[in-house]
PDB file of N, CA and C in Angstrom:
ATOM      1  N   UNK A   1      20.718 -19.660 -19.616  1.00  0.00           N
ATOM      2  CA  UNK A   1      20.593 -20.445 -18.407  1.00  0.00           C
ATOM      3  C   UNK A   1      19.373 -19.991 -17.599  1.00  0.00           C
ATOM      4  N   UNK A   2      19.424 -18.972 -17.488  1.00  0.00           N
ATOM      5  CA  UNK A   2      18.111 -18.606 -16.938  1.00  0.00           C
ATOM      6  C   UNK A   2      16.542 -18.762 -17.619  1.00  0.00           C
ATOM      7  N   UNK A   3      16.738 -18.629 -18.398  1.00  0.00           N
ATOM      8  CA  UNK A   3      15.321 -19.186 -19.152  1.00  0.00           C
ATOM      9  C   UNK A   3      15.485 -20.431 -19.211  1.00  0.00           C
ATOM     10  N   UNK A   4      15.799 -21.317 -19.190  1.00  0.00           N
ATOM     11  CA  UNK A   4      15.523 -22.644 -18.619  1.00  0.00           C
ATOM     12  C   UNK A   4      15.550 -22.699 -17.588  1.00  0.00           C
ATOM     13  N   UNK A   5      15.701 -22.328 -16.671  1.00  0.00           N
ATOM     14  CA  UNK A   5      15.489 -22.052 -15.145  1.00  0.00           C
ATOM     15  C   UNK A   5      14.254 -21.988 -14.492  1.00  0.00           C
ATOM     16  N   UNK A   6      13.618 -20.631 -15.565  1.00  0.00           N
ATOM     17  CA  UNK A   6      12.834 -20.197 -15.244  1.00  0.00           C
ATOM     18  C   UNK A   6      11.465 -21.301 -15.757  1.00  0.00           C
ATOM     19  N   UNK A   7      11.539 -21.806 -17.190  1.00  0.00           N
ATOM     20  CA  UNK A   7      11.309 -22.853 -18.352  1.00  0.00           C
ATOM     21  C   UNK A   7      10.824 -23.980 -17.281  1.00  0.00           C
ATOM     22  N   UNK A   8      11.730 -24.336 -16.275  1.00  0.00           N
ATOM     23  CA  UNK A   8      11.516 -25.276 -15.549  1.00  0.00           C
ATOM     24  C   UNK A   8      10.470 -24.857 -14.446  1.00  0.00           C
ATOM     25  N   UNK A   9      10.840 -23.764 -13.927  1.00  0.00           N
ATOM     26  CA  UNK A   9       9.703 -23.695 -12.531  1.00  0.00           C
ATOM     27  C   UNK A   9       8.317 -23.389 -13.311  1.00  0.00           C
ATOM     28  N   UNK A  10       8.593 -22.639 -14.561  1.00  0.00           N
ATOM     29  CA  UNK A  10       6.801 -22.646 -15.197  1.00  0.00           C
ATOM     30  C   UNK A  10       6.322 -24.370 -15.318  1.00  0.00           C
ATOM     31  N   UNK A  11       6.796 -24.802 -15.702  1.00  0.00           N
ATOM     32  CA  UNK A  11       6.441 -26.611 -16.334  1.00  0.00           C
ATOM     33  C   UNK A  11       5.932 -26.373 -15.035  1.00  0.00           C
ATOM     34  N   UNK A  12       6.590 -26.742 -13.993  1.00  0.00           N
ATOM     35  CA  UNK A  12       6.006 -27.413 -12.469  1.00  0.00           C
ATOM     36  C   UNK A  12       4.577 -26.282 -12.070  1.00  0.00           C
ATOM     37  N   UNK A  13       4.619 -25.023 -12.585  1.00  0.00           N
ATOM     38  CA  UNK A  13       3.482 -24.407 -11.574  1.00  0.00           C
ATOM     39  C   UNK A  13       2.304 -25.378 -12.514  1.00  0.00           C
ATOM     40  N   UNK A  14       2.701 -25.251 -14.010  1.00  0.00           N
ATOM     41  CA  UNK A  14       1.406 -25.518 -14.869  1.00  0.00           C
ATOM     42  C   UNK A  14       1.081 -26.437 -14.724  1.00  0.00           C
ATOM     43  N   UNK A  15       1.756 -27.679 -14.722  1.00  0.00           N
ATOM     44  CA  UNK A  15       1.352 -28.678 -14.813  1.00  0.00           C
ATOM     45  C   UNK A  15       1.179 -29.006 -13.393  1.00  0.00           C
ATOM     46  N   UNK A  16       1.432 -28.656 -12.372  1.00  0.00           N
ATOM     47  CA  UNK A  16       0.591 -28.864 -10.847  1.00  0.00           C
ATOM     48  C   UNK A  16      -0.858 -29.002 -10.842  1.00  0.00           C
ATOM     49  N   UNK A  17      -0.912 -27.844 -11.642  1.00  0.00           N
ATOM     50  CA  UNK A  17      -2.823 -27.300 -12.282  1.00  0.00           C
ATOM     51  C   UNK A  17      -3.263 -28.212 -13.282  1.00  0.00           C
ATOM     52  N   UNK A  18      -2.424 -29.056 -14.115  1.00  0.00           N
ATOM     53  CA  UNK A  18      -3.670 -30.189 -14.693  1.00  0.00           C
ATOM     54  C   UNK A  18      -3.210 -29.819 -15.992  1.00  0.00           C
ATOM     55  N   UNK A  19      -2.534 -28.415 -16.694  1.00  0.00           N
ATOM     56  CA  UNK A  19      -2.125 -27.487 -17.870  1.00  0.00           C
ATOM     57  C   UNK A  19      -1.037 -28.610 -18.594  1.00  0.00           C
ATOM     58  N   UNK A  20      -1.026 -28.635 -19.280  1.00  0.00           N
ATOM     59  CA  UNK A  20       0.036 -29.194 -20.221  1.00  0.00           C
ATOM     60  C   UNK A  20       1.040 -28.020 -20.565  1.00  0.00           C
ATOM     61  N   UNK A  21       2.236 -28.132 -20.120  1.00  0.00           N
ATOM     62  CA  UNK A  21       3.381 -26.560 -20.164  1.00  0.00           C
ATOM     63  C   UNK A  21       4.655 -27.035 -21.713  1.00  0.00           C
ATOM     64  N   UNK A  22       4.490 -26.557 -22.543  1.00  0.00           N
ATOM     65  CA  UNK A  22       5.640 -26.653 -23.572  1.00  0.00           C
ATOM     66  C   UNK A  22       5.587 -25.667 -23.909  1.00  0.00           C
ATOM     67  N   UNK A  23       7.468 -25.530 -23.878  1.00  0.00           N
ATOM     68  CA  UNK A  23       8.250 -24.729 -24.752  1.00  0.00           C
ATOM     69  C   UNK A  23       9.497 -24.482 -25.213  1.00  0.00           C
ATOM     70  N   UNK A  24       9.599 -23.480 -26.397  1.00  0.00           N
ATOM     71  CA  UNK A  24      11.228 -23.608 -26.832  1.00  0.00           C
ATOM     72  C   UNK A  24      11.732 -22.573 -26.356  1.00  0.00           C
ATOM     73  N   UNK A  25      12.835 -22.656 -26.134  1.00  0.00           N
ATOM     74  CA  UNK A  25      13.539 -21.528 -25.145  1.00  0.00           C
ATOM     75  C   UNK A  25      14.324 -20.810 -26.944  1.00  0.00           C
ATOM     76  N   UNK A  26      14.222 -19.293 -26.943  1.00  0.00           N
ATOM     77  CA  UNK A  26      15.035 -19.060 -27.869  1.00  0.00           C
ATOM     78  C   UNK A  26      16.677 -19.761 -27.705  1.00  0.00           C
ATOM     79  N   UNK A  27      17.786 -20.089 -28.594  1.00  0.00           N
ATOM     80  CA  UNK A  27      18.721 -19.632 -28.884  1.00  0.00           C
ATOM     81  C   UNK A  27      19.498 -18.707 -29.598  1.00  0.00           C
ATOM     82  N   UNK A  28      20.573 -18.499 -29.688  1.00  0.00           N
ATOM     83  CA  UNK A  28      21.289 -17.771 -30.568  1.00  0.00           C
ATOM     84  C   UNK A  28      21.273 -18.711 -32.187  1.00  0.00           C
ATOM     85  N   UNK A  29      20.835 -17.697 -32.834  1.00  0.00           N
ATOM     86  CA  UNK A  29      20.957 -18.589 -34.259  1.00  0.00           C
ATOM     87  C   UNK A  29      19.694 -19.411 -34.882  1.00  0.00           C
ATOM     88  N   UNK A  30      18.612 -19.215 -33.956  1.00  0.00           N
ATOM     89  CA  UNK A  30      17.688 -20.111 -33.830  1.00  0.00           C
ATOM     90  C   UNK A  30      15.780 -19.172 -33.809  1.00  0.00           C
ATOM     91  N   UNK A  31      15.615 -18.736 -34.841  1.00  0.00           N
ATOM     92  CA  UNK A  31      14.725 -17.869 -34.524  1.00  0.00           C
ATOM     93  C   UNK A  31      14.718 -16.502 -34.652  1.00  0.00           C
ATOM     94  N   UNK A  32      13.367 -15.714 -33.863  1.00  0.00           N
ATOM     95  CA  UNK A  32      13.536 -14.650 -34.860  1.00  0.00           C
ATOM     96  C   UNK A  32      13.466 -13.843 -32.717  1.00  0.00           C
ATOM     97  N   UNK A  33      14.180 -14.423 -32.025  1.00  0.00           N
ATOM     98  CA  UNK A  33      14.356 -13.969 -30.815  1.00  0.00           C
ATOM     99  C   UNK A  33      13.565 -14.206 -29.774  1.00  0.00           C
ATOM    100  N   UNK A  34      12.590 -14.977 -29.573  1.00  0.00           N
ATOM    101  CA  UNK A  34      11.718 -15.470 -28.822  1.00  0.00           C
ATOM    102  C   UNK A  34      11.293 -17.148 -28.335  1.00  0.00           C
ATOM    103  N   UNK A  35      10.931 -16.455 -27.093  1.00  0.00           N
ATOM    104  CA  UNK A  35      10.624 -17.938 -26.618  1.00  0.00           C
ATOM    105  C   UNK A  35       8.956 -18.111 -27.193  1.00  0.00           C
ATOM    106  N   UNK A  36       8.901 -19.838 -26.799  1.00  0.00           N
ATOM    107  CA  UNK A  36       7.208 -19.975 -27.609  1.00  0.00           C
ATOM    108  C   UNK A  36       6.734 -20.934 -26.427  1.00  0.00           C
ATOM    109  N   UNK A  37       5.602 -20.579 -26.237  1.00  0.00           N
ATOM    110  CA  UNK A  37       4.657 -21.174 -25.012  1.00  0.00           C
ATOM    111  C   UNK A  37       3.578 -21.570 -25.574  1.00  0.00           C
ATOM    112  N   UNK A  38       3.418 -23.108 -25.485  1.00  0.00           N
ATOM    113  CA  UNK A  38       1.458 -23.541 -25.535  1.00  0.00           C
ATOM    114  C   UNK A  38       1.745 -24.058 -23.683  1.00  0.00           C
ATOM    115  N   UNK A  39       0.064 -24.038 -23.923  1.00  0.00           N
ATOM    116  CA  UNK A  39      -0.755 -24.274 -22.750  1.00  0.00           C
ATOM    117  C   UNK A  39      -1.549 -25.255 -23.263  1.00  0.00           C
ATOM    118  N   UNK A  40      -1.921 -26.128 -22.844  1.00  0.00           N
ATOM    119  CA  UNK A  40      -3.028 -27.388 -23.120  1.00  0.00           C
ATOM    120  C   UNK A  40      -3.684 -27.996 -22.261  1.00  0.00           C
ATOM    121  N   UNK A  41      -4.895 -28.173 -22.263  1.00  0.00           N
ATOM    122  CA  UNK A  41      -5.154 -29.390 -21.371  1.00  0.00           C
ATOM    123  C   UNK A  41      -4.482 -31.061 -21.151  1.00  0.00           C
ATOM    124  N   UNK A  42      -4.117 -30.992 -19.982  1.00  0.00           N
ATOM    125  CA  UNK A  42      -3.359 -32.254 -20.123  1.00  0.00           C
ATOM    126  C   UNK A  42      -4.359 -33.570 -20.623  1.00  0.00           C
ATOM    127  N   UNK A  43      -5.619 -33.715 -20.581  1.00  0.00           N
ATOM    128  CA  UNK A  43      -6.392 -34.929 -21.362  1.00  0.00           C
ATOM    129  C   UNK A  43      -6.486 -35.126 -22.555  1.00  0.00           C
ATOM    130  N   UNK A  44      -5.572 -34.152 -23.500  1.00  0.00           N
ATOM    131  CA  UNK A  44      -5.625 -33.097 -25.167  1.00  0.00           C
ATOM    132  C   UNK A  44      -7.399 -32.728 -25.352  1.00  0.00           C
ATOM    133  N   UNK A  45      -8.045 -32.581 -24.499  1.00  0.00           N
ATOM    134  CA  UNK A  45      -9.306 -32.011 -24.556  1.00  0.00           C
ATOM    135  C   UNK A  45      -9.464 -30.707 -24.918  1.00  0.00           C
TER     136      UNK A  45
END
C-alpha cells in the first residue's frame, strides 16, 4: 500500500515537470523484489 502511495505522489511530481513517470510496483510472487522506474520525455523525444 504504501508504494503505491508513494507510486502515486512520484507520477504527479514528474509529470508536473513535463517527465513521463512509469512504474511497476514489486509484488509478492512477482519478480526478483523490486520496483522498476523509467523516466521519459513526455513528447517520446
Amino acid at each position: 500500500m504504501l508504494c503505491r502511495i508513494a507510486g502515486a505522489f512520484d507520477r504527479g511530481l514528474f509529470e508536473a515537470t513535463g517527465v513521463r513517470f512509469e512504474n511497476i510496483t514489486w509484488t509478492p510472487g512477482h519478480g526478483s523484489g523490486c520496483c522498476h522506474i523509467a523516466l521519459t520525455n513526455r513528447d517520446g523525444a
